[in-house]
N, C-alpha and C. Protein backbone atom coordinates (compact mmCIF):
# COMPACT_ATOMS: atom_id res chain seq x y z
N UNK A 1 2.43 2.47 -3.23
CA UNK A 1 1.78 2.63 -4.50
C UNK A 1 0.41 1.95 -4.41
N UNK A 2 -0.62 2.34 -5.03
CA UNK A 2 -2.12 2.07 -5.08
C UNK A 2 -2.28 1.70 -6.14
N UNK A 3 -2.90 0.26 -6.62
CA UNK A 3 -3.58 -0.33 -7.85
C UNK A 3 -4.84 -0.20 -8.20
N UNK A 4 -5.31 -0.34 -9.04
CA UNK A 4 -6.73 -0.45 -8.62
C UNK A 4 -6.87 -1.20 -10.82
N UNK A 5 -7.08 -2.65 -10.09
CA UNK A 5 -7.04 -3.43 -11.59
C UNK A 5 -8.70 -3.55 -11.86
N UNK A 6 -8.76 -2.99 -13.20
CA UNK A 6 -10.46 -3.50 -13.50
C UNK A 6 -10.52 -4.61 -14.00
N UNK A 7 -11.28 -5.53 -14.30
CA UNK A 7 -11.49 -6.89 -14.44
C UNK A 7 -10.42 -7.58 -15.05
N UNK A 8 -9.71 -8.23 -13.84
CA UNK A 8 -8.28 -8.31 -13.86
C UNK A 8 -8.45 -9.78 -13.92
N UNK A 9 -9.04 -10.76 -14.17
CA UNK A 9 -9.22 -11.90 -14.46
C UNK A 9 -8.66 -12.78 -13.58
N UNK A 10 -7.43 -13.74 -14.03
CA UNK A 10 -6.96 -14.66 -12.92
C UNK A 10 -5.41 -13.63 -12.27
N UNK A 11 -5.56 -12.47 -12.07
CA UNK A 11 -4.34 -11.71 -11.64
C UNK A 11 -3.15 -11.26 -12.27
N UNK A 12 -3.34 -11.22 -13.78
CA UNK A 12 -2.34 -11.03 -14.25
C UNK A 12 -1.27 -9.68 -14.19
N UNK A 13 -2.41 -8.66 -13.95
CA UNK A 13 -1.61 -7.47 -13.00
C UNK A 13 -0.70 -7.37 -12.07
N UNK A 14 -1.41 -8.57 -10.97
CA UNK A 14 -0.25 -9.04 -10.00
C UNK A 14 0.97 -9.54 -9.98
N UNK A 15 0.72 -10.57 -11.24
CA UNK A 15 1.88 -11.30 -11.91
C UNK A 15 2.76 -10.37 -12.83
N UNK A 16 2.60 -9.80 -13.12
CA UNK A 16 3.61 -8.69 -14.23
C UNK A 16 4.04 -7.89 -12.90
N UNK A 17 3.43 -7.16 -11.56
CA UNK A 17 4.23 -6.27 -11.08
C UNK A 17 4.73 -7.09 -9.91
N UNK A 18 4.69 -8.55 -9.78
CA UNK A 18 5.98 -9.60 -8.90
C UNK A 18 7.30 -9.23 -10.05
N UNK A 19 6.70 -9.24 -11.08
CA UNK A 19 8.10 -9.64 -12.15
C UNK A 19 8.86 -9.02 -12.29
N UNK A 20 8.28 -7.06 -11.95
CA UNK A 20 9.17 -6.30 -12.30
C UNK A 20 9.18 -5.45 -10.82
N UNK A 21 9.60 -6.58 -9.81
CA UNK A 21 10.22 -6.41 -8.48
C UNK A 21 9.00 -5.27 -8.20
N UNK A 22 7.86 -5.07 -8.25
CA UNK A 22 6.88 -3.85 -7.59
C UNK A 22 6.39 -4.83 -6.29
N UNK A 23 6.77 -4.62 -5.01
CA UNK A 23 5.77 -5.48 -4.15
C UNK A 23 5.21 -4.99 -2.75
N UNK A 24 5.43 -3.47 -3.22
CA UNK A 24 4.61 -2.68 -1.73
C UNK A 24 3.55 -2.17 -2.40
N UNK A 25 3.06 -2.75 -2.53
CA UNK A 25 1.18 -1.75 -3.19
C UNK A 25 0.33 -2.35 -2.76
N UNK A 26 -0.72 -1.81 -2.83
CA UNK A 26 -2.13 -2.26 -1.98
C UNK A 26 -2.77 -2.26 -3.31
N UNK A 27 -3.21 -3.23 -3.27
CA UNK A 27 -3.85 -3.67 -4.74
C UNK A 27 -5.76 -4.14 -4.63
N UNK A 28 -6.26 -3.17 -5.18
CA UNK A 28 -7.42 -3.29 -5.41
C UNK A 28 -8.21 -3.91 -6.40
N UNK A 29 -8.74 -4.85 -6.57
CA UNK A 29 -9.76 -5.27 -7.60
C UNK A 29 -11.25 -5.26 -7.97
N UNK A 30 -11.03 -5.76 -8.90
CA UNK A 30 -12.72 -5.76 -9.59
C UNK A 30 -12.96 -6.68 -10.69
N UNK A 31 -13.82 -7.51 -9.97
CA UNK A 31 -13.73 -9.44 -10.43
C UNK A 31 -14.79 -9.63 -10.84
N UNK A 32 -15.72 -9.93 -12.17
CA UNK A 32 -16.48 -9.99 -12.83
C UNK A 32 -17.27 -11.02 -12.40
N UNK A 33 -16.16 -12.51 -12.39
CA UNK A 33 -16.91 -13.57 -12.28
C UNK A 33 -16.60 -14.53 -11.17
N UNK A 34 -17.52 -15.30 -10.65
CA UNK A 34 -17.55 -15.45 -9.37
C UNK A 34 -15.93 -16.62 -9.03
N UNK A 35 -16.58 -17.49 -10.29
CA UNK A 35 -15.32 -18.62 -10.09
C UNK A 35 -13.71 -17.70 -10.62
N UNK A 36 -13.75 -16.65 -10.99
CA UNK A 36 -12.26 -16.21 -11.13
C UNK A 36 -11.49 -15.84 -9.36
N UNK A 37 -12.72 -16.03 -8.40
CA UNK A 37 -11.99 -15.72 -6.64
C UNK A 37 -11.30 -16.64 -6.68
N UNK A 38 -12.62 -17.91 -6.83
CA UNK A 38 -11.45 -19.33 -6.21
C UNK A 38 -10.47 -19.54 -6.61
N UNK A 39 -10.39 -19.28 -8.05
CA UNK A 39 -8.90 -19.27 -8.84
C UNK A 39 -7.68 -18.42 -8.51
N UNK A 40 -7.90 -17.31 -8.26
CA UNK A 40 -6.87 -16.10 -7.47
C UNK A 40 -6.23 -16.59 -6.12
N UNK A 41 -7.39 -17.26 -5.27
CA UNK A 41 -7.24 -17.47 -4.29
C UNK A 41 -6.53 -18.93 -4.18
N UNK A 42 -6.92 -19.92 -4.97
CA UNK A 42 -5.77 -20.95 -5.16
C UNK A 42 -4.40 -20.33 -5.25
N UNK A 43 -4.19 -19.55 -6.53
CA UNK A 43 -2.93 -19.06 -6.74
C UNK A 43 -2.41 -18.21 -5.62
N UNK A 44 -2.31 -17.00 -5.55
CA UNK A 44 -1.96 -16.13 -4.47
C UNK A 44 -2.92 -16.31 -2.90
N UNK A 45 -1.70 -17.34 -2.46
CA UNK A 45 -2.68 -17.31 -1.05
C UNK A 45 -2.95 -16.19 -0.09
N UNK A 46 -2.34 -14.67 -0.51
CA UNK A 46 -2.44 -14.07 0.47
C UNK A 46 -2.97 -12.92 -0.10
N UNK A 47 -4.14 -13.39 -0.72
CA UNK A 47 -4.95 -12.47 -0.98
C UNK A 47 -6.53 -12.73 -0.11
């Protein structure tokens, strides 16, 4: 499955489709602001 989240802030897309067991997708974004990376990237290290 293919994502493609528009200004998806600190990942909350990601976090709703861990929850409802979705975890083969290739997930695309589009990040407005610069400090919302470091924040994603704290959280989900394997992004």
């Amino acid at each position: 499955m293919n994502v493609l989240s528009l200004y998806d802030g600190i990942s909350c897309g990601m976090v709703a489709l861990e929850r409802a067991g979705i975890s083969d997708t290739q997930r695309y974004k589009c990040i407005g602001n610069g400090w919302t990376v470091d924040v994603i990237a704290h959280i989900f290290k394997n992004l």
